[in-house]
C-alpha atoms as a PDB file:
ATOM      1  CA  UNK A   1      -2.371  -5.474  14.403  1.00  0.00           C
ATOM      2  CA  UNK A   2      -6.299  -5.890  15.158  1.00  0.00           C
ATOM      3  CA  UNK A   3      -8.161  -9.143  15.353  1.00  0.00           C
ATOM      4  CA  UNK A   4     -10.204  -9.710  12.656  1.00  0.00           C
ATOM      5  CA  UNK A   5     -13.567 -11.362  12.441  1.00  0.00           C
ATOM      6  CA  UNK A   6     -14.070 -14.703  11.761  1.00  0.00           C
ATOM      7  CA  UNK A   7     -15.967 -16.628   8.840  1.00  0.00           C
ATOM      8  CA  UNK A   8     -18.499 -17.755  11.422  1.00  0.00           C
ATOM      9  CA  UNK A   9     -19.146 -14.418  12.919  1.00  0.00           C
ATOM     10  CA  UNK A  10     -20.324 -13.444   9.498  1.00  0.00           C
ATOM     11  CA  UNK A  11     -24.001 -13.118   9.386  1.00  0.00           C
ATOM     12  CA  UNK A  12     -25.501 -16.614   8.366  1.00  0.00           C
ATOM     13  CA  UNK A  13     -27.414 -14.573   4.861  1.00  0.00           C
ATOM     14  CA  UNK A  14     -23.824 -13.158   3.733  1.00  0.00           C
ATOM     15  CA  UNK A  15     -22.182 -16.399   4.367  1.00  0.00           C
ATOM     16  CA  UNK A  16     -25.220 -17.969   1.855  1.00  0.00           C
ATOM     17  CA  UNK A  17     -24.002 -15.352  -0.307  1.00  0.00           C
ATOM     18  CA  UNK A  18     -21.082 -16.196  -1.216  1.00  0.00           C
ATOM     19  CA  UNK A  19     -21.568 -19.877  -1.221  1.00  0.00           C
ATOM     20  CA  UNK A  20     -24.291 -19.174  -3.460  1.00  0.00           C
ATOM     21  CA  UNK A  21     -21.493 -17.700  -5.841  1.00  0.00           C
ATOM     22  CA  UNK A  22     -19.066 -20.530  -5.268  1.00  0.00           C
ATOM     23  CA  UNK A  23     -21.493 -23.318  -5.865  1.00  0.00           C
ATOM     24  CA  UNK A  24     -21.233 -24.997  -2.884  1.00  0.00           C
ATOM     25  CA  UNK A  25     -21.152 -24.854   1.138  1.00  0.00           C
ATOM     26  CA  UNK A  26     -18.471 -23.626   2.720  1.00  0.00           C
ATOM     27  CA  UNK A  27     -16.747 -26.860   4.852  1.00  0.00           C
ATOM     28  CA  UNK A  28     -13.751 -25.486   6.173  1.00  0.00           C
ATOM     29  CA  UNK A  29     -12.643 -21.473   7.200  1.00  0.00           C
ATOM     30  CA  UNK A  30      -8.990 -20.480   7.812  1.00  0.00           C
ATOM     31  CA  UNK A  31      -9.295 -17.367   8.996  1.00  0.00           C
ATOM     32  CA  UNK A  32      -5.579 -14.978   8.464  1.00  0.00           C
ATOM     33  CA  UNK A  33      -4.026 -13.163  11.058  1.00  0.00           C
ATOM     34  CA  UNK A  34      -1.846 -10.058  10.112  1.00  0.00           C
ATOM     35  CA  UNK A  35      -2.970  -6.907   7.977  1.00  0.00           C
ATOM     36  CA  UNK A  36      -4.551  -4.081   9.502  1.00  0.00           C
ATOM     37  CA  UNK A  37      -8.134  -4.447   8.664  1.00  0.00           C
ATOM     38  CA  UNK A  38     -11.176  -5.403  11.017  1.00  0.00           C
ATOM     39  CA  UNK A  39     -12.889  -7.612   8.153  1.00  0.00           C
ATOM     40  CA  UNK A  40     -12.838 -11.962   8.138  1.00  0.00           C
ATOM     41  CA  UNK A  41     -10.138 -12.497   6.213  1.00  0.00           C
ATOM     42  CA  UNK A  42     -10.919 -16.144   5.509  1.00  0.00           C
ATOM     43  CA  UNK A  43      -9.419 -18.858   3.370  1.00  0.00           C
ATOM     44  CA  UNK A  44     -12.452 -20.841   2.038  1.00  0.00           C
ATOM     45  CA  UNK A  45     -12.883 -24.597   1.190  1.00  0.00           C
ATOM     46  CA  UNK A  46     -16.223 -26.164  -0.634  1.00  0.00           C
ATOM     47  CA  UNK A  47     -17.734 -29.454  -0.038  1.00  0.00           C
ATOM     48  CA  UNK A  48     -16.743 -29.784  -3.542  1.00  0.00           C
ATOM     49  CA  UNK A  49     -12.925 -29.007  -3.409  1.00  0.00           C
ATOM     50  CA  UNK A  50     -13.501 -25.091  -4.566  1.00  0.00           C
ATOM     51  CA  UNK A  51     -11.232 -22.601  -3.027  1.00  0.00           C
ATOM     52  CA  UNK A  52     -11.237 -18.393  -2.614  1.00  0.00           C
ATOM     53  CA  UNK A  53     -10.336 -15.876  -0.565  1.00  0.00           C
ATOM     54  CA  UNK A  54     -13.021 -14.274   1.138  1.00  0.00           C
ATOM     55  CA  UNK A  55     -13.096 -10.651   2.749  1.00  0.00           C
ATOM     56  CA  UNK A  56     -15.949  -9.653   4.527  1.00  0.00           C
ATOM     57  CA  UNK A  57     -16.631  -6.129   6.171  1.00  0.00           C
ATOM     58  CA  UNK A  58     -19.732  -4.400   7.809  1.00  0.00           C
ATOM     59  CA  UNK A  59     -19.880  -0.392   7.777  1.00  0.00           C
ATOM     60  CA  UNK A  60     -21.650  -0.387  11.365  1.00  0.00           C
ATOM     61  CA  UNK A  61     -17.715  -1.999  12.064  1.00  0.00           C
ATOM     62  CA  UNK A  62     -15.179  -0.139   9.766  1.00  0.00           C
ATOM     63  CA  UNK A  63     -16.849   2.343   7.576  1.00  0.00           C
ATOM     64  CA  UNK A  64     -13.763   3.753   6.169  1.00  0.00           C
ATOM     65  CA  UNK A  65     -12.378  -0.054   5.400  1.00  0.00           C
ATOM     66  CA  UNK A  66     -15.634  -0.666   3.275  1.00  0.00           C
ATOM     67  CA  UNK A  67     -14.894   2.214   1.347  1.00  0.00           C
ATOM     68  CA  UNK A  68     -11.902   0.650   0.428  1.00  0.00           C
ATOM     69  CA  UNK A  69     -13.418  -2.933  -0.483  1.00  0.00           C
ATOM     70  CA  UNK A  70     -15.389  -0.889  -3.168  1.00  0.00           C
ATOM     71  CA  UNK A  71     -12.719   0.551  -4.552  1.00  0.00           C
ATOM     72  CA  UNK A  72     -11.094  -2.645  -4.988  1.00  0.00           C
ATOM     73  CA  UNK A  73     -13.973  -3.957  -6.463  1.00  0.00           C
ATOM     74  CA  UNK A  74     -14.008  -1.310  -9.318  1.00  0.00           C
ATOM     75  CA  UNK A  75     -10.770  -1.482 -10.071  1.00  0.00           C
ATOM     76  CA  UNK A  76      -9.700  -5.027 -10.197  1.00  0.00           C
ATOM     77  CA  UNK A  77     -11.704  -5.851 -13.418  1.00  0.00           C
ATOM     78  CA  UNK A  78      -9.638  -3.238 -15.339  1.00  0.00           C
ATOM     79  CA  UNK A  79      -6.145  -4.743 -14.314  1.00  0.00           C
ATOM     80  CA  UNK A  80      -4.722  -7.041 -17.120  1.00  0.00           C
ATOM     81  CA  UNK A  81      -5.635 -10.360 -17.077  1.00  0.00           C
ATOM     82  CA  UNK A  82      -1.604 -11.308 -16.728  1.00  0.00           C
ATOM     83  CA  UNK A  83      -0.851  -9.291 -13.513  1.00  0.00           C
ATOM     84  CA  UNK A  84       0.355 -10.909 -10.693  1.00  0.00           C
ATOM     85  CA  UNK A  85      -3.068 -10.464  -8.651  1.00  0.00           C
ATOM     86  CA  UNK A  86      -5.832 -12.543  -7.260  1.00  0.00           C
ATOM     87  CA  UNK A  87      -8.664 -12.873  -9.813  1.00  0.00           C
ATOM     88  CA  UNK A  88     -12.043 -10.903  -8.247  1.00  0.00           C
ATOM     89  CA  UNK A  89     -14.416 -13.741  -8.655  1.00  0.00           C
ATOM     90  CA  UNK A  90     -17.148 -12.076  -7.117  1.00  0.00           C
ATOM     91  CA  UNK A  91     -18.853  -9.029  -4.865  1.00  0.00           C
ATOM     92  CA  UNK A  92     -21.474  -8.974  -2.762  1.00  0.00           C
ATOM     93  CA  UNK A  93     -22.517  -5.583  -1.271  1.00  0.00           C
ATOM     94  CA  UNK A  94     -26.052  -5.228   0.250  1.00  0.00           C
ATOM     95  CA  UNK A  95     -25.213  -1.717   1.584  1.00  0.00           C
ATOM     96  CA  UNK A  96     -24.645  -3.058   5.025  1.00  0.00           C
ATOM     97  CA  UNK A  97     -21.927  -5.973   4.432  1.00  0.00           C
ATOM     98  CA  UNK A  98     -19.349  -5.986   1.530  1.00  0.00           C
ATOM     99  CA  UNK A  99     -17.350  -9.142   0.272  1.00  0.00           C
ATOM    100  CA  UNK A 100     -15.036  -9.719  -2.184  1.00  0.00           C
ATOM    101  CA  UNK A 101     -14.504 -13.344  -3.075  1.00  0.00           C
ATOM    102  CA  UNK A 102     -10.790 -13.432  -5.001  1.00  0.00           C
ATOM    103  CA  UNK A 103      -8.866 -16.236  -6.287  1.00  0.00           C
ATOM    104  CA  UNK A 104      -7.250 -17.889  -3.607  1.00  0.00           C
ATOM    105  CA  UNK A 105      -3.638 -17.482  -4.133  1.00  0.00           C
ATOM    106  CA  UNK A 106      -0.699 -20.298  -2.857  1.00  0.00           C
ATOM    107  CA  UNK A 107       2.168 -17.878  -1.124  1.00  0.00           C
ATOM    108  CA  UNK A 108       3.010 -16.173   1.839  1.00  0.00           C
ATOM    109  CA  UNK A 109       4.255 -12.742   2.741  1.00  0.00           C
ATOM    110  CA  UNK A 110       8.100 -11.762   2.923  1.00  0.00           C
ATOM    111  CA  UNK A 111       9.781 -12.668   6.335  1.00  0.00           C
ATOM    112  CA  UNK A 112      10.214  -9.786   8.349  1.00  0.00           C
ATOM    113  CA  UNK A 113      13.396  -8.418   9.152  1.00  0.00           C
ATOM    114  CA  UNK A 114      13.519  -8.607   5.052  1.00  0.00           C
ATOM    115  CA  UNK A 115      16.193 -11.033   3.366  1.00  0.00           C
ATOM    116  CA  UNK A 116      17.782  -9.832   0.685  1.00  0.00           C
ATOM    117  CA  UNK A 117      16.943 -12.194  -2.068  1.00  0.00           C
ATOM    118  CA  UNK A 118      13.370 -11.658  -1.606  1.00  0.00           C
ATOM    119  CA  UNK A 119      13.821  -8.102  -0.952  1.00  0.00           C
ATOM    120  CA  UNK A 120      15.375  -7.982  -4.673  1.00  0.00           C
ATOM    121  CA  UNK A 121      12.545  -9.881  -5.917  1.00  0.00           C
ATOM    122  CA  UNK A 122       9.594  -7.789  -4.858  1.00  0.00           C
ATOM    123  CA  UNK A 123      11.756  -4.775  -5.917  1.00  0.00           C
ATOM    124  CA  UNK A 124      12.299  -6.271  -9.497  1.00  0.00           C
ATOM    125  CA  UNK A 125       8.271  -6.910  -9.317  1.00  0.00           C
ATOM    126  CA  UNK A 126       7.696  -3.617  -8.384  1.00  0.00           C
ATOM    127  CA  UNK A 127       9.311  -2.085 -11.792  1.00  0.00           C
ATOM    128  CA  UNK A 128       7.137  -5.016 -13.699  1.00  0.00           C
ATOM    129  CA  UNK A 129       4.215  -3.795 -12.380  1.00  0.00           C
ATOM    130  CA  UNK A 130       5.006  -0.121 -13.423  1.00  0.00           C
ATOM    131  CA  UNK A 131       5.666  -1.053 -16.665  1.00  0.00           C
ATOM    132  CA  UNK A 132       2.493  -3.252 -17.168  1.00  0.00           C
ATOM    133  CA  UNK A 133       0.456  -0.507 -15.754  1.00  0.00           C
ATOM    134  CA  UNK A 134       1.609   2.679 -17.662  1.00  0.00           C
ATOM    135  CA  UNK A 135      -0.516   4.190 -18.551  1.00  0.00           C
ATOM    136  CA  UNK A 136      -3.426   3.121 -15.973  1.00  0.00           C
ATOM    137  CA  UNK A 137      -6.197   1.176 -17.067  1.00  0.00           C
ATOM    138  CA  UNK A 138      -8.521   2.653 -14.976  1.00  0.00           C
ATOM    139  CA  UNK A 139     -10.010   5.722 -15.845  1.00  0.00           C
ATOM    140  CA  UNK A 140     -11.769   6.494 -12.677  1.00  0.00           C
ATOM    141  CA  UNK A 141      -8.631   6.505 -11.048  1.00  0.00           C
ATOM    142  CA  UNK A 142      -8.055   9.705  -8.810  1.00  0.00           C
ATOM    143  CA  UNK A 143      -4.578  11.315  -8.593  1.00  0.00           C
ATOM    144  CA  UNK A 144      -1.768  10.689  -6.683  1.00  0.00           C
ATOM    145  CA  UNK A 145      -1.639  13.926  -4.820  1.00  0.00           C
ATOM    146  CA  UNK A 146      -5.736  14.075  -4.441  1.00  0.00           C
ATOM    147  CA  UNK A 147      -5.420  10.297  -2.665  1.00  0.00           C
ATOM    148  CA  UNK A 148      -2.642  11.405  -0.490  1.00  0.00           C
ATOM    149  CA  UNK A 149      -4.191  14.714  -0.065  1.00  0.00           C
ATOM    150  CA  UNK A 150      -3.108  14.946   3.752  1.00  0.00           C
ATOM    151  CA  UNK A 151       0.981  14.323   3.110  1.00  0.00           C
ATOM    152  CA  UNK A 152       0.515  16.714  -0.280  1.00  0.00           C
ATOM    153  CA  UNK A 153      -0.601  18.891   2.451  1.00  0.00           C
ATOM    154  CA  UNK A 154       2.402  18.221   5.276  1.00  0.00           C
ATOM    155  CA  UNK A 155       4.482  19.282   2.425  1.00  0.00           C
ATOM    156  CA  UNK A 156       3.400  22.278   1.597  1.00  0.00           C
ATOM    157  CA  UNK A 157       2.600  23.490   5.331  1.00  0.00           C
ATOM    158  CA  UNK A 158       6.322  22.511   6.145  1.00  0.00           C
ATOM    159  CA  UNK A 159       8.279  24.454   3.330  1.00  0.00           C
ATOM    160  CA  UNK A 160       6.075  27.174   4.186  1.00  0.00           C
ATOM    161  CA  UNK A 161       6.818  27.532   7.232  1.00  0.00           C
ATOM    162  CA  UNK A 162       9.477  25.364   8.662  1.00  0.00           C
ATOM    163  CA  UNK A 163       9.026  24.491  12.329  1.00  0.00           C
ATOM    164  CA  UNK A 164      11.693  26.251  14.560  1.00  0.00           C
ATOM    165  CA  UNK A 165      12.710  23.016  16.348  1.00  0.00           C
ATOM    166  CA  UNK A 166      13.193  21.460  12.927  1.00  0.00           C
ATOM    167  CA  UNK A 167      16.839  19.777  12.325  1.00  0.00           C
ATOM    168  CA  UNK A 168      19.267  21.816  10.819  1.00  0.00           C
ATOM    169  CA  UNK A 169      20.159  19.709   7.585  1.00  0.00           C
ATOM    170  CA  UNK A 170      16.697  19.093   6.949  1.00  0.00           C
ATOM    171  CA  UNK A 171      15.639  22.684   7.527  1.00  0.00           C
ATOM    172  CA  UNK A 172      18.377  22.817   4.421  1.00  0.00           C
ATOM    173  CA  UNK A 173      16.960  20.598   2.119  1.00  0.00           C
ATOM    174  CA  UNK A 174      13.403  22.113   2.681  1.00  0.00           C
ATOM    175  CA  UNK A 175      15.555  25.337   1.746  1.00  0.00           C
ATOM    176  CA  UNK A 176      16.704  23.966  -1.204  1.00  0.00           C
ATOM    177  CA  UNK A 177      13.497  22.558  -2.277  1.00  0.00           C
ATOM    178  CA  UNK A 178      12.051  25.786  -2.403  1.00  0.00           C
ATOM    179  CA  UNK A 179      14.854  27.665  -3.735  1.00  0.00           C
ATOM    180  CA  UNK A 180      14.590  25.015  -6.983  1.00  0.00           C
ATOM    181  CA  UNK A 181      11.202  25.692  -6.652  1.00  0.00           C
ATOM    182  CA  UNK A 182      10.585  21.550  -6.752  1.00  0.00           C
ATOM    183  CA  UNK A 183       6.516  21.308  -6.551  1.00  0.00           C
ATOM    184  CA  UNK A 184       5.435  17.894  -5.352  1.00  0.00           C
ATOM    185  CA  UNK A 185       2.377  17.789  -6.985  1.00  0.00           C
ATOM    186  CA  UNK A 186       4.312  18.164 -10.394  1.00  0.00           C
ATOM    187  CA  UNK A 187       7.110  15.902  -9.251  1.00  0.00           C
ATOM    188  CA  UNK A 188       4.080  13.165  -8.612  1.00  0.00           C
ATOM    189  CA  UNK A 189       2.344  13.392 -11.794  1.00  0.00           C
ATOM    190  CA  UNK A 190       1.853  10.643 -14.100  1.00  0.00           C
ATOM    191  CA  UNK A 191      -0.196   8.298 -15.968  1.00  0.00           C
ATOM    192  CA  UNK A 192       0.914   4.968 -14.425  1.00  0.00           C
ATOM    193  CA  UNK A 193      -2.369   3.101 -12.232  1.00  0.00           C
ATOM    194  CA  UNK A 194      -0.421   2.433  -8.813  1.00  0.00           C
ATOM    195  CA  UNK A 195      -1.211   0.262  -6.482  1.00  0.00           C
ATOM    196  CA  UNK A 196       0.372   2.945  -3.408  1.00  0.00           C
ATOM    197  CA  UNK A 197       0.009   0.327  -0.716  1.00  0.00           C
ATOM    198  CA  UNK A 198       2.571  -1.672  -1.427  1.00  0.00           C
ATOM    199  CA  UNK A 199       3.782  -3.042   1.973  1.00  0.00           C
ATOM    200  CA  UNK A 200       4.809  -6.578   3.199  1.00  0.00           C
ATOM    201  CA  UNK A 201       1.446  -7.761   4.564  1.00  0.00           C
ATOM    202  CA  UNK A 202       0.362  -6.638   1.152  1.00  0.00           C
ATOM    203  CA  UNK A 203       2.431  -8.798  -0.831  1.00  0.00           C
ATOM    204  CA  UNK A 204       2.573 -13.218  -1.637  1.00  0.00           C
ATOM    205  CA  UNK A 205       5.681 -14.798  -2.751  1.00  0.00           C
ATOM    206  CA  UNK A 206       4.403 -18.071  -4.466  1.00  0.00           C
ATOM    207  CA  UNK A 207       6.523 -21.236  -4.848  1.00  0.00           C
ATOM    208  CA  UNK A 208       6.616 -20.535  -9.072  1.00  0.00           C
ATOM    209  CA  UNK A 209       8.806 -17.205  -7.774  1.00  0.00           C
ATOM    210  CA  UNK A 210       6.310 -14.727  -8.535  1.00  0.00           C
ATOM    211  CA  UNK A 211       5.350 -11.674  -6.209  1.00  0.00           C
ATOM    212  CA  UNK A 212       1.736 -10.879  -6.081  1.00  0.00           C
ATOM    213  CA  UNK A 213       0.245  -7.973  -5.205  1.00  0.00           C
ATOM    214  CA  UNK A 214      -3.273  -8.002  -2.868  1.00  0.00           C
ATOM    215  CA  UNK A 215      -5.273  -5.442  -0.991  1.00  0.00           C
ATOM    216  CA  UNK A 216      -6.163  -3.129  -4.655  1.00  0.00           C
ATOM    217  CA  UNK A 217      -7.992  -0.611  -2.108  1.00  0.00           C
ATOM    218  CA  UNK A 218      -5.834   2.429  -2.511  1.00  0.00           C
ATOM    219  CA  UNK A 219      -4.867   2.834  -6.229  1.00  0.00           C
ATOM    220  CA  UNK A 220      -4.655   6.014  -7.998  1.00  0.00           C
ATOM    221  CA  UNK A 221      -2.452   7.792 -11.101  1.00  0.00           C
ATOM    222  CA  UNK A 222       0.813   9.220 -10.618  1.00  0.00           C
ATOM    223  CA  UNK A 223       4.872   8.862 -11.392  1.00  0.00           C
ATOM    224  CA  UNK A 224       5.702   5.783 -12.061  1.00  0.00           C
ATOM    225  CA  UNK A 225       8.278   5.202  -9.838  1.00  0.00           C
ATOM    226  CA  UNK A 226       5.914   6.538  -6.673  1.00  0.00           C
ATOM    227  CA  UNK A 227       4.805   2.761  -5.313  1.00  0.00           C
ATOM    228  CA  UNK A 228       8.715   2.522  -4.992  1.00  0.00           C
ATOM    229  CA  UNK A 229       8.755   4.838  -2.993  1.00  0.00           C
ATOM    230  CA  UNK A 230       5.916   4.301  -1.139  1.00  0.00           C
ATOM    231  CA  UNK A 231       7.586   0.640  -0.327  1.00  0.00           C
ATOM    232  CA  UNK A 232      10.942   1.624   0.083  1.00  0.00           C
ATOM    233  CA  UNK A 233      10.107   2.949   3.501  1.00  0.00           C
ATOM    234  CA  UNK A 234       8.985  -0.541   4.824  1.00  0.00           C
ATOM    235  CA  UNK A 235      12.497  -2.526   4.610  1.00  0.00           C
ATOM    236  CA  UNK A 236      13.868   0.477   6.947  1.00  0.00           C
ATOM    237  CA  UNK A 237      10.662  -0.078   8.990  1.00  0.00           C
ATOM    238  CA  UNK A 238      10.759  -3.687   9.203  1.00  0.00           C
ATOM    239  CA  UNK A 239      14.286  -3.971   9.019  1.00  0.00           C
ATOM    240  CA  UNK A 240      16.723  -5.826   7.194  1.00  0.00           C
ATOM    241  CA  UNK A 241      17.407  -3.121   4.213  1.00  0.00           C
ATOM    242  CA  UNK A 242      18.854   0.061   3.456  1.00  0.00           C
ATOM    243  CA  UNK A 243      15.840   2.185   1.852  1.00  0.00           C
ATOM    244  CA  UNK A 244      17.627   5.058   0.402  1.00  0.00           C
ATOM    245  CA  UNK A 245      20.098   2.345  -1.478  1.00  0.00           C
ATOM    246  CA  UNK A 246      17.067   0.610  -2.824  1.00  0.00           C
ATOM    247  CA  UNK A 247      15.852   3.516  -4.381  1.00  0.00           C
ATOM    248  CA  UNK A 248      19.000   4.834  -5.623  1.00  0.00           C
ATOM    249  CA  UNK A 249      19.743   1.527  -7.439  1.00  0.00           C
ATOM    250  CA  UNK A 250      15.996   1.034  -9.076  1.00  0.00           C
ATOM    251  CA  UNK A 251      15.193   1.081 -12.526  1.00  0.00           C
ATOM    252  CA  UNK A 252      12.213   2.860 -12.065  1.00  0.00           C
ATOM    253  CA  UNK A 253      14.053   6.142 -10.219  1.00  0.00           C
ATOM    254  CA  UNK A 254      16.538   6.271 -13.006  1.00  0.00           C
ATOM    255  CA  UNK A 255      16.594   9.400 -14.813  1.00  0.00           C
ATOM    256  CA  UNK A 256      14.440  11.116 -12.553  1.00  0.00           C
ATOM    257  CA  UNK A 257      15.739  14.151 -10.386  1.00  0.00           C
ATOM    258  CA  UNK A 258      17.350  14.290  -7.168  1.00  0.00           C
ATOM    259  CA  UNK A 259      14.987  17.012  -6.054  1.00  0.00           C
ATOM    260  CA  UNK A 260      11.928  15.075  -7.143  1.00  0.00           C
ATOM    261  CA  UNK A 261      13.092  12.359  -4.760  1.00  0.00           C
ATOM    262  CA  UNK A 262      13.865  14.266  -2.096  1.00  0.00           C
ATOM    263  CA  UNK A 263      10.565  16.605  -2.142  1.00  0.00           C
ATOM    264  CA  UNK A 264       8.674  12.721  -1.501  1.00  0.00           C
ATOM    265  CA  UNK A 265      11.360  11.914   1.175  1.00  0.00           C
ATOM    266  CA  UNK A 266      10.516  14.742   2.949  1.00  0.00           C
ATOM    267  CA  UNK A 267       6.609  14.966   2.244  1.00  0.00           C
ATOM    268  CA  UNK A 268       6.737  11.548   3.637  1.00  0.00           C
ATOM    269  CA  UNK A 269       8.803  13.163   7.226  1.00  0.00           C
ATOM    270  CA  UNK A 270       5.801  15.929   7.194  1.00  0.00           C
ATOM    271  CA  UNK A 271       3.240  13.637   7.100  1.00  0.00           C
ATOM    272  CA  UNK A 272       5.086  11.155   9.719  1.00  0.00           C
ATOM    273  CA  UNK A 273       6.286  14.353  12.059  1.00  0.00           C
ATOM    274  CA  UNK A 274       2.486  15.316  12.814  1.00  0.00           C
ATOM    275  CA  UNK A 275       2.276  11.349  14.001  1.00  0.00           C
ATOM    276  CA  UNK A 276       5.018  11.711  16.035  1.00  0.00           C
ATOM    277  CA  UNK A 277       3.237  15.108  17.460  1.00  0.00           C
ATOM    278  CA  UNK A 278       0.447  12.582  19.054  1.00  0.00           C
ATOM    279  CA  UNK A 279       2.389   8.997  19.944  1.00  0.00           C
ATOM    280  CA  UNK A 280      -0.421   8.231  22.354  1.00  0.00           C
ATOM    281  CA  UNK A 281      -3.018   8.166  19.413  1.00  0.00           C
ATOM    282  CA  UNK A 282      -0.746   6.168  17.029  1.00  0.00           C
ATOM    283  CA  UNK A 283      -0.751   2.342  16.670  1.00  0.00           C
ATOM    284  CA  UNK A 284       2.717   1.217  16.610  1.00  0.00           C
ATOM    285  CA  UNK A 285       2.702   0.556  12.945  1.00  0.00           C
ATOM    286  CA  UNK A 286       2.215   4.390  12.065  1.00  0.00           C
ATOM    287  CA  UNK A 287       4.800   5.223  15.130  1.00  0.00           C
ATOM    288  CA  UNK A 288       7.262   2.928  13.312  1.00  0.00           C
ATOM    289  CA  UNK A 289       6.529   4.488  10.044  1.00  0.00           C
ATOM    290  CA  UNK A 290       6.830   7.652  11.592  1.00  0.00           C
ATOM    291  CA  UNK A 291      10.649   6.727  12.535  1.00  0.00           C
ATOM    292  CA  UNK A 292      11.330   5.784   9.744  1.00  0.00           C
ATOM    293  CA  UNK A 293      10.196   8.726   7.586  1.00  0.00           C
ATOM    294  CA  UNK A 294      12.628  10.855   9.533  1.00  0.00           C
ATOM    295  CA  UNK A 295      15.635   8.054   9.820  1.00  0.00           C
ATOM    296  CA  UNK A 296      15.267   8.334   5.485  1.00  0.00           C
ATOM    297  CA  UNK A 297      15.405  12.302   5.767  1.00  0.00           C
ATOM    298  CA  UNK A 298      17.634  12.894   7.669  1.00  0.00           C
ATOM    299  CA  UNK A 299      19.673  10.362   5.633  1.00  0.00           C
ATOM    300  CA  UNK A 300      18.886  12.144   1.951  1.00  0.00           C
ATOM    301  CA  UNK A 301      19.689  15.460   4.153  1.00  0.00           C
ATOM    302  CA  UNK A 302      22.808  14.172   5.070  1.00  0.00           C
ATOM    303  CA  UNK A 303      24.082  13.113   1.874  1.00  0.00           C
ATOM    304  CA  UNK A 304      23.028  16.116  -0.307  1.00  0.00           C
ATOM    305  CA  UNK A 305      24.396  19.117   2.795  1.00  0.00           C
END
């Protein structure tokens, strides 16, 4: 985790900003620890009882992290008006400093290790927000396998040419793979908007029961069933849950093939083995993930010899 800035060390003309938009000064600031990003991640109160959620991001501080803010901001106005997602009330982008000021929303994320009843209520979410958002709203959306260019890649550069100190049962399902001539670009093709960040700092379970879904800076078009799978590695990663069973019993994965499941399984191990190739670079979050990816593999290659 990184420490994030706080509402004060905002510069004073952004700050004006945004309480320009919410009609009043800003009395009280609670900033939120967690997440990933290096941007104030601030719960705002007005001196006249107004609330929002306020992220705030320099590119002389996180260039790649403002890219994302923008992308947010162009694609939350085309998600239904009934989605389980803050409302974007407002952006202010001066080339320098971007904000988004969202609805402020009353939850907190899943406890980590993951308990089962909420684990089965973001997964029943999950298949609600695949159905609501098939196909995408969003025409500028880019495709699945063009915004996760670098694991399409790990794919293809491992069934080409398997590593020699690869394990044996997954050297076999790579085999297999190829023999069936599975293609993971096909196998992730779709028409679906996804959010394919689905994670638990990236999720609010309100009091009403609901699951919402924050941090819109990564969507793109694919499979429907792909921000299942994107999740389903984070209950192994966090602990607490058996990925492999939650996909296997989701409505979203039935009907679609074995082989399409296992080509992401192990696209996701490519990706994660070339983390593992530099631990001293990774943060522990992608080290964990990294584990993980290959626990699940070597799992699927397990089960299918």
């Amino acid at each position: 985790m990184v420490q994030p800035l706080s509402w004060w060390q905002v510069p004073a003309h952004v700050r004006r900003a945004v309480e320009s938009s919410l009609g009043s000064e800003v009395v009280e600031a609670t900033g939120l620890a967690g997440g990933y990003s290096t941007g104030a991640k601030t719960r705002v109160v007005t001196r006249k009882g107004g609330r929002a959620f306020v992220k705030a991001l320099s590119v002389d501080r996180d260039a790649p992290s403002v890219d994302l803010y923008r992308t947010e901001a162009r694609v939350m106005p085309h998600l239904p008006a009934d989605l389980p997602v803050p409302r974007l009330l407002d952006v202010y982008d001066d080339g320098t400093w971007v904000v988004l000021v969202v609805q402020d929303i009353d939850g907190r994320p899943p406890e980590i290790p993951w308990r089962q009843p909420e684990l089965d209520r973001v997964a029943g979410a999950i298949a609600d927000l695949g159905a609501a958002l098939s196909p995408s709203p969003w025409s500028e959306a880019p495709t699945f396998a063009d915004a996760n260019r670098g694991v399409v890649n790990a794919w293809r550069d491992l069934v080409a040419s398997p590593p020699p100190d690869l394990d044996t049962s997954i050297r076999r399902m790579a085999d297999r793979l190829t023999a069936e001539q599975v293609d993971l670009e096909e196998a992730v093709r779709g028409e679906a908007l996804l959010h394919n960040d689905i994670r638990s700092d990236n999720l609010l379970l309100t009091p009403d029961g609901r699951v919402v879904f924050v941090d819109w800076g990564m969507p793109c078009k694919g499979a429907v069933w792909q921000d299942l799978m994107m999740f389903a590695l984070t209950p192994d990663l966090y602990q607490g849950a058996d990925s492999d069973l939650l996909v296997r019993n989701h409505p979203l994965t039935r009907g679609i093939p074995e082989s399409s499941i296992d080509a992401v399984v192990l696209a996701g191990y490519a990706a994660g083995r070339s983390w593992l190739n530099r631990r001293d670079a990774l943060s522990a979050y992608h080290l964990a993930g990294a584990e993980a990816s290959l626990r699940w593999v070597r799992h699927r290659a397990a089960r299918s010899g």
